[in-house]
N, C-alpha and C. Protein backbone atom coordinates (compact mmCIF):
# COMPACT_ATOMS: atom_id res chain seq x y z
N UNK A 1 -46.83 13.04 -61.36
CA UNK A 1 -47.38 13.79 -62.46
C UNK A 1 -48.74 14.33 -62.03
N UNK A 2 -48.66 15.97 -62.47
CA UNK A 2 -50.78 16.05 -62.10
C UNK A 2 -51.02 16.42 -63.40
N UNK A 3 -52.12 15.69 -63.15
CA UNK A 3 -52.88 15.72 -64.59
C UNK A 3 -54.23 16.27 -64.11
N UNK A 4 -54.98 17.62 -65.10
CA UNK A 4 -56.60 17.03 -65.09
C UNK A 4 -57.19 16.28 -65.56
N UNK A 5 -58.02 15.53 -64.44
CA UNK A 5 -59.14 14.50 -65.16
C UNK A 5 -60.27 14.94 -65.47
N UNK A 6 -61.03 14.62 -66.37
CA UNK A 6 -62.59 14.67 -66.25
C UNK A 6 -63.32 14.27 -65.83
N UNK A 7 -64.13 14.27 -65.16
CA UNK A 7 -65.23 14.29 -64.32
C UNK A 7 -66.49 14.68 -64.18
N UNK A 8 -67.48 13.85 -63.83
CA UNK A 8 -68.95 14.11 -64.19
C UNK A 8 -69.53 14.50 -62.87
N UNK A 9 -70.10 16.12 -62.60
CA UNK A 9 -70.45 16.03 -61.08
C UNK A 9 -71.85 15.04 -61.54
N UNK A 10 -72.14 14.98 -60.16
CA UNK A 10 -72.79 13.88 -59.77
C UNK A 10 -73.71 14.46 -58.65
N UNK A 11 -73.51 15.34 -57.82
CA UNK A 11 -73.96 16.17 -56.81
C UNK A 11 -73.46 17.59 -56.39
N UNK A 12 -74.17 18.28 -56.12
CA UNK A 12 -73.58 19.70 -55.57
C UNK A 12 -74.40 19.44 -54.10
N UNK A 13 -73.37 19.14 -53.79
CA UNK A 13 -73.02 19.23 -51.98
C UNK A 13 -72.97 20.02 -51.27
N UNK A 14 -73.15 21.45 -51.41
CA UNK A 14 -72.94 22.61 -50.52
C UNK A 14 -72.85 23.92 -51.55
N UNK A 15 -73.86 24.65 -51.79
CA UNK A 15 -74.03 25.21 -53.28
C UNK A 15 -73.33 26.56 -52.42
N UNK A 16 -73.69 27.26 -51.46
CA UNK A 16 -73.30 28.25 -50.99
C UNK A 16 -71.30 28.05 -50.73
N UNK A 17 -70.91 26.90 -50.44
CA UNK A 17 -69.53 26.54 -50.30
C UNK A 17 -69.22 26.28 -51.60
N UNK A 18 -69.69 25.92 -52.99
CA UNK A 18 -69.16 25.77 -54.15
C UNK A 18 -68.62 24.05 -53.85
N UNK A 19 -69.18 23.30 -53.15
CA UNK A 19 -68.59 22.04 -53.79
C UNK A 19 -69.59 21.08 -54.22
N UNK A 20 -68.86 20.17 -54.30
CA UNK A 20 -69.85 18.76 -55.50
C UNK A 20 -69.16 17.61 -55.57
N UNK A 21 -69.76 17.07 -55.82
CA UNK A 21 -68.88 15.57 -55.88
C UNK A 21 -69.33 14.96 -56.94
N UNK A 22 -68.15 14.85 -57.63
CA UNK A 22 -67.79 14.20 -59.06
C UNK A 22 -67.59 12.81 -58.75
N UNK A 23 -67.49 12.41 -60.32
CA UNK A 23 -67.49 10.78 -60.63
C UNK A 23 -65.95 11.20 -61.98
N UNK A 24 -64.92 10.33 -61.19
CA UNK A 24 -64.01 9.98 -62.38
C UNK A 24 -63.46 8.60 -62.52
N UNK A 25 -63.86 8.11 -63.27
CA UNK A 25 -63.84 6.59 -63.35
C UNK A 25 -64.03 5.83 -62.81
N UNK A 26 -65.45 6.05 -61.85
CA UNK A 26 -65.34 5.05 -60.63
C UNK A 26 -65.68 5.80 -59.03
N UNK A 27 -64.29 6.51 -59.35
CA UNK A 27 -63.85 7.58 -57.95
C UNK A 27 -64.53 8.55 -57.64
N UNK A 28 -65.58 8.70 -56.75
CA UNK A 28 -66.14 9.94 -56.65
C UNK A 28 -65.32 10.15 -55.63
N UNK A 29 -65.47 12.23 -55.33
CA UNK A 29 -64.64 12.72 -54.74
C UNK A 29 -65.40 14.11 -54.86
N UNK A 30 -65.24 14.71 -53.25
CA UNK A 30 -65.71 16.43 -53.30
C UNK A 30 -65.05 16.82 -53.68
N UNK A 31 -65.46 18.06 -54.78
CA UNK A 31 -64.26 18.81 -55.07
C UNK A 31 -64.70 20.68 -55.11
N UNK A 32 -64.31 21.60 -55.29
CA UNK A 32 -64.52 22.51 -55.46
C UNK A 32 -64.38 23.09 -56.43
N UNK A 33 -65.61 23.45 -56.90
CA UNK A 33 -66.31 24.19 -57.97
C UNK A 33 -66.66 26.08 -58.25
N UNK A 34 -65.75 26.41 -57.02
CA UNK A 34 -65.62 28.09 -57.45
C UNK A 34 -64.92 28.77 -58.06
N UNK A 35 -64.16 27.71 -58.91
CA UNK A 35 -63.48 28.62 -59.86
C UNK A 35 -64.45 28.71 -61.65
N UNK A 36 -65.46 27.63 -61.20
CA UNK A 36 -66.43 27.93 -62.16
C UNK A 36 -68.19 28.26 -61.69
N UNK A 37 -68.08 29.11 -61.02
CA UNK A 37 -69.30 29.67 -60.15
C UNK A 37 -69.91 30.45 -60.98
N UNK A 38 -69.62 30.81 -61.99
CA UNK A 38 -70.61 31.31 -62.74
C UNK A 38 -70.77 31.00 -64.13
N UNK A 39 -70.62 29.24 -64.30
CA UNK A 39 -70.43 28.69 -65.28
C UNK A 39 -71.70 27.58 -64.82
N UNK A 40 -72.38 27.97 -63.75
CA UNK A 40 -74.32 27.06 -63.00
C UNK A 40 -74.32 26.33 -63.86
N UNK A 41 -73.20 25.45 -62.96
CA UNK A 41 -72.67 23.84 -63.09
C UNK A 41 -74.14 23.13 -62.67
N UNK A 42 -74.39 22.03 -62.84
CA UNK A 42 -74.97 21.02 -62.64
C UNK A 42 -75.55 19.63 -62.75
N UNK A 43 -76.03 18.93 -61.78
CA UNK A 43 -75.39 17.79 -62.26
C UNK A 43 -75.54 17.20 -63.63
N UNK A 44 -74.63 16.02 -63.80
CA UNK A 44 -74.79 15.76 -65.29
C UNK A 44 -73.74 16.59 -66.22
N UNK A 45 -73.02 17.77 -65.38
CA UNK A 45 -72.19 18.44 -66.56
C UNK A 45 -71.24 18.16 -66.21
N UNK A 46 -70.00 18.08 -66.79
CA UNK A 46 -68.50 17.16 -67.21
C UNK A 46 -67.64 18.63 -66.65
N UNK A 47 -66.36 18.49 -66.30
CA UNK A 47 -65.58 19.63 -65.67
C UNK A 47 -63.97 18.62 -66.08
N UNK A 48 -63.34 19.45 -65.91
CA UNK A 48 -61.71 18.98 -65.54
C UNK A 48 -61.24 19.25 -64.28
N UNK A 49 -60.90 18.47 -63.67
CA UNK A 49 -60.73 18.57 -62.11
C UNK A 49 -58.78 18.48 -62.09
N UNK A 50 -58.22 19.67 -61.75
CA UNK A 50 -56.90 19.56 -60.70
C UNK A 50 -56.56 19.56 -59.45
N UNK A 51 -56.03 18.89 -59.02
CA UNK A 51 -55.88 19.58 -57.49
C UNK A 51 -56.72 19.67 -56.96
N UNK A 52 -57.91 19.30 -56.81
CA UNK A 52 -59.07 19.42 -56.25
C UNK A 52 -60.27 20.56 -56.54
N UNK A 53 -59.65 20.78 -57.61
CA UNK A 53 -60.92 22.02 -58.24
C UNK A 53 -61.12 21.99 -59.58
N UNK A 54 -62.39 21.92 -59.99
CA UNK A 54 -62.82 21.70 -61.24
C UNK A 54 -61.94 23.08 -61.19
N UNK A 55 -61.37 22.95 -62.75
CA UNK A 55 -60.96 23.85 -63.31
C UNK A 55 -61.28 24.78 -64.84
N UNK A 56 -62.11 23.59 -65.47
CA UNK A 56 -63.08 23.61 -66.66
C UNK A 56 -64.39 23.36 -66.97
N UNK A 57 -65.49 24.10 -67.57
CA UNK A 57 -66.38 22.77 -67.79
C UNK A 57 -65.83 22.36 -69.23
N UNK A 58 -66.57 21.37 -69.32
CA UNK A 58 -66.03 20.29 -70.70
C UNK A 58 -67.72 19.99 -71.34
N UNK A 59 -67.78 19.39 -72.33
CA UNK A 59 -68.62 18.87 -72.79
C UNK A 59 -68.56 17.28 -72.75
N UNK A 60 -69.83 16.54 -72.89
CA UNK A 60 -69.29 14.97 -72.70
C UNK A 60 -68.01 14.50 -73.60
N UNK A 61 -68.25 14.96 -75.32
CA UNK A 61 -67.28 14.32 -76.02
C UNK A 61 -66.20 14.95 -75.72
N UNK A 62 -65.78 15.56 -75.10
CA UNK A 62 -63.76 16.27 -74.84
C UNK A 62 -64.11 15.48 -73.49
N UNK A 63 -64.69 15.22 -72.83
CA UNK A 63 -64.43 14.19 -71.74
C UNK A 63 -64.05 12.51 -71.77
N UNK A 64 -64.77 12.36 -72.83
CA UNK A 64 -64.55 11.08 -73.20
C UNK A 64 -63.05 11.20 -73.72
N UNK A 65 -63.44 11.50 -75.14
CA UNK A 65 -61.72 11.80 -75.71
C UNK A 65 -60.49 11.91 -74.62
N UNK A 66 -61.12 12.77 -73.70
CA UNK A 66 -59.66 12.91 -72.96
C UNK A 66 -59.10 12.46 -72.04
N UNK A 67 -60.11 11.60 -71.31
CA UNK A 67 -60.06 9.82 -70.47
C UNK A 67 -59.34 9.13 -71.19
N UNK A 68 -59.76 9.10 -72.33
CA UNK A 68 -59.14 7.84 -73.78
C UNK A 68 -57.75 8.07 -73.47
N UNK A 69 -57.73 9.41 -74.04
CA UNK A 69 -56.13 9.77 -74.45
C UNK A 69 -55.32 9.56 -72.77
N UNK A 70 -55.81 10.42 -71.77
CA UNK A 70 -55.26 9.65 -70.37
C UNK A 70 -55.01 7.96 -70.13
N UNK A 71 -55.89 7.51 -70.45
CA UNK A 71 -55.98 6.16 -70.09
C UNK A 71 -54.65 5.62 -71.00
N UNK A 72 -54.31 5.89 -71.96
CA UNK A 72 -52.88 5.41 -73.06
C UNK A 72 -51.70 5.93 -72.01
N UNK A 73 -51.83 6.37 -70.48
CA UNK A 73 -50.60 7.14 -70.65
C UNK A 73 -50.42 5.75 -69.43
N UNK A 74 -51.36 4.47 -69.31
CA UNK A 74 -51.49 3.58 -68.34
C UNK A 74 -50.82 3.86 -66.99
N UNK A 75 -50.21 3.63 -66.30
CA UNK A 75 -49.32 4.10 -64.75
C UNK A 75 -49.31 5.34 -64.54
N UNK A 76 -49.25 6.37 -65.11
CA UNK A 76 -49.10 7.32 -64.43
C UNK A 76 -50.72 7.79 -64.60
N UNK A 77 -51.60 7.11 -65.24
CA UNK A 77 -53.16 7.42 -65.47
C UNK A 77 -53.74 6.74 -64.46
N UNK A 78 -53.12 6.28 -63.65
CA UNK A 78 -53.55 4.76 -62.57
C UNK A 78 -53.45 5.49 -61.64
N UNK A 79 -51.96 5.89 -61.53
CA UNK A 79 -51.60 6.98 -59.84
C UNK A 79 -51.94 8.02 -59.93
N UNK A 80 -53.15 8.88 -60.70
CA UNK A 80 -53.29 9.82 -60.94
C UNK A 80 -54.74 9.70 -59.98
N UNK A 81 -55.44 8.62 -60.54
CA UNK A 81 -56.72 8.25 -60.26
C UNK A 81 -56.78 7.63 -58.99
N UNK A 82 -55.08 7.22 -58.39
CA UNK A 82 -55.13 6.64 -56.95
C UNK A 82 -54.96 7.97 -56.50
N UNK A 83 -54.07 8.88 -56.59
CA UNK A 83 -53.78 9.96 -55.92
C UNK A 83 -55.45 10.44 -55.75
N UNK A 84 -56.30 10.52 -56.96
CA UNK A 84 -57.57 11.80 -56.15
C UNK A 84 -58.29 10.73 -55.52
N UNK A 85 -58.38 9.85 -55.78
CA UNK A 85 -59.39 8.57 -54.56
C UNK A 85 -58.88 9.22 -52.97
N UNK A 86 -57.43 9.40 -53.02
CA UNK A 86 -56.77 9.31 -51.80
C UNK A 86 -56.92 10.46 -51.08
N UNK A 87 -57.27 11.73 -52.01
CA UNK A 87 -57.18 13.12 -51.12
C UNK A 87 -58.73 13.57 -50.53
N UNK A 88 -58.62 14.66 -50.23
CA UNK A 88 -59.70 15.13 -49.97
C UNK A 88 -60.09 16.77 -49.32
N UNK A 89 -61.25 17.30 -50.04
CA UNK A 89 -60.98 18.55 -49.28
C UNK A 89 -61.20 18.54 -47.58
N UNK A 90 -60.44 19.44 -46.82
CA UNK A 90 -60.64 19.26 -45.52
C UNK A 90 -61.30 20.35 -45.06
C-alpha cells in the first residue's frame, strides 16, 4: 500500500537541490521538496510525503489528524513507515 505520511521537515539539506529531511514518527528521511518550491518551506512546516517527495504542505492539525487516522489502519501504517525508513533518495 502507498500512503502519504506527514511529516515535519526538520532540515533543508541542499536548498538549491530542493531537499530536506523530515521527521515521520521517529523516521527521518531526505526527501524532495520541488514539487513545493514555491510554497518557502521551512523548517518546522508539516508536508505529506509520497514516494519520496513532499507532495503537500499541511498545517500541524491535518498532520496530526492524519497520523491518527493512519495509525488505525495498524500493519499496513507500520510497513508504510518501514518502507520510507528503508528507502532513500540516491
Amino acid at each position: 500500500m502507498c500512503l502519504g505520511i506527514p511529516a515535519q521537515v526538520v532540515e533543508i539539506v541542499d536548498a538549491e537541490q530542493h531537499l530536506a529531511k523530515v521527521d515521520a514518527g521517529g523516521v527521518q528521511r531526505t526527501i524532495s521538496v520541488r514539487l513545493l518550491a514555491e510554497e518557502g518551506l521551512r523548517t518546522g512546516d508539516w508536508v505529506l510525503v509520497h514516494v519520496g517527495f513532499a507532495m503537500a504542505k499541511i498545517d500541524e492539525n491535518e498532520a496530526k489528524l492524519t497520523r491518527a487516522a493512519m495509525e488505525k489502519l495498524g500493519q499496513a501504517y507500520r510497513d508504510e513507515i518501514e518502507a520510507f525508513d528503508s528507502s532513500a533518495i540516491a
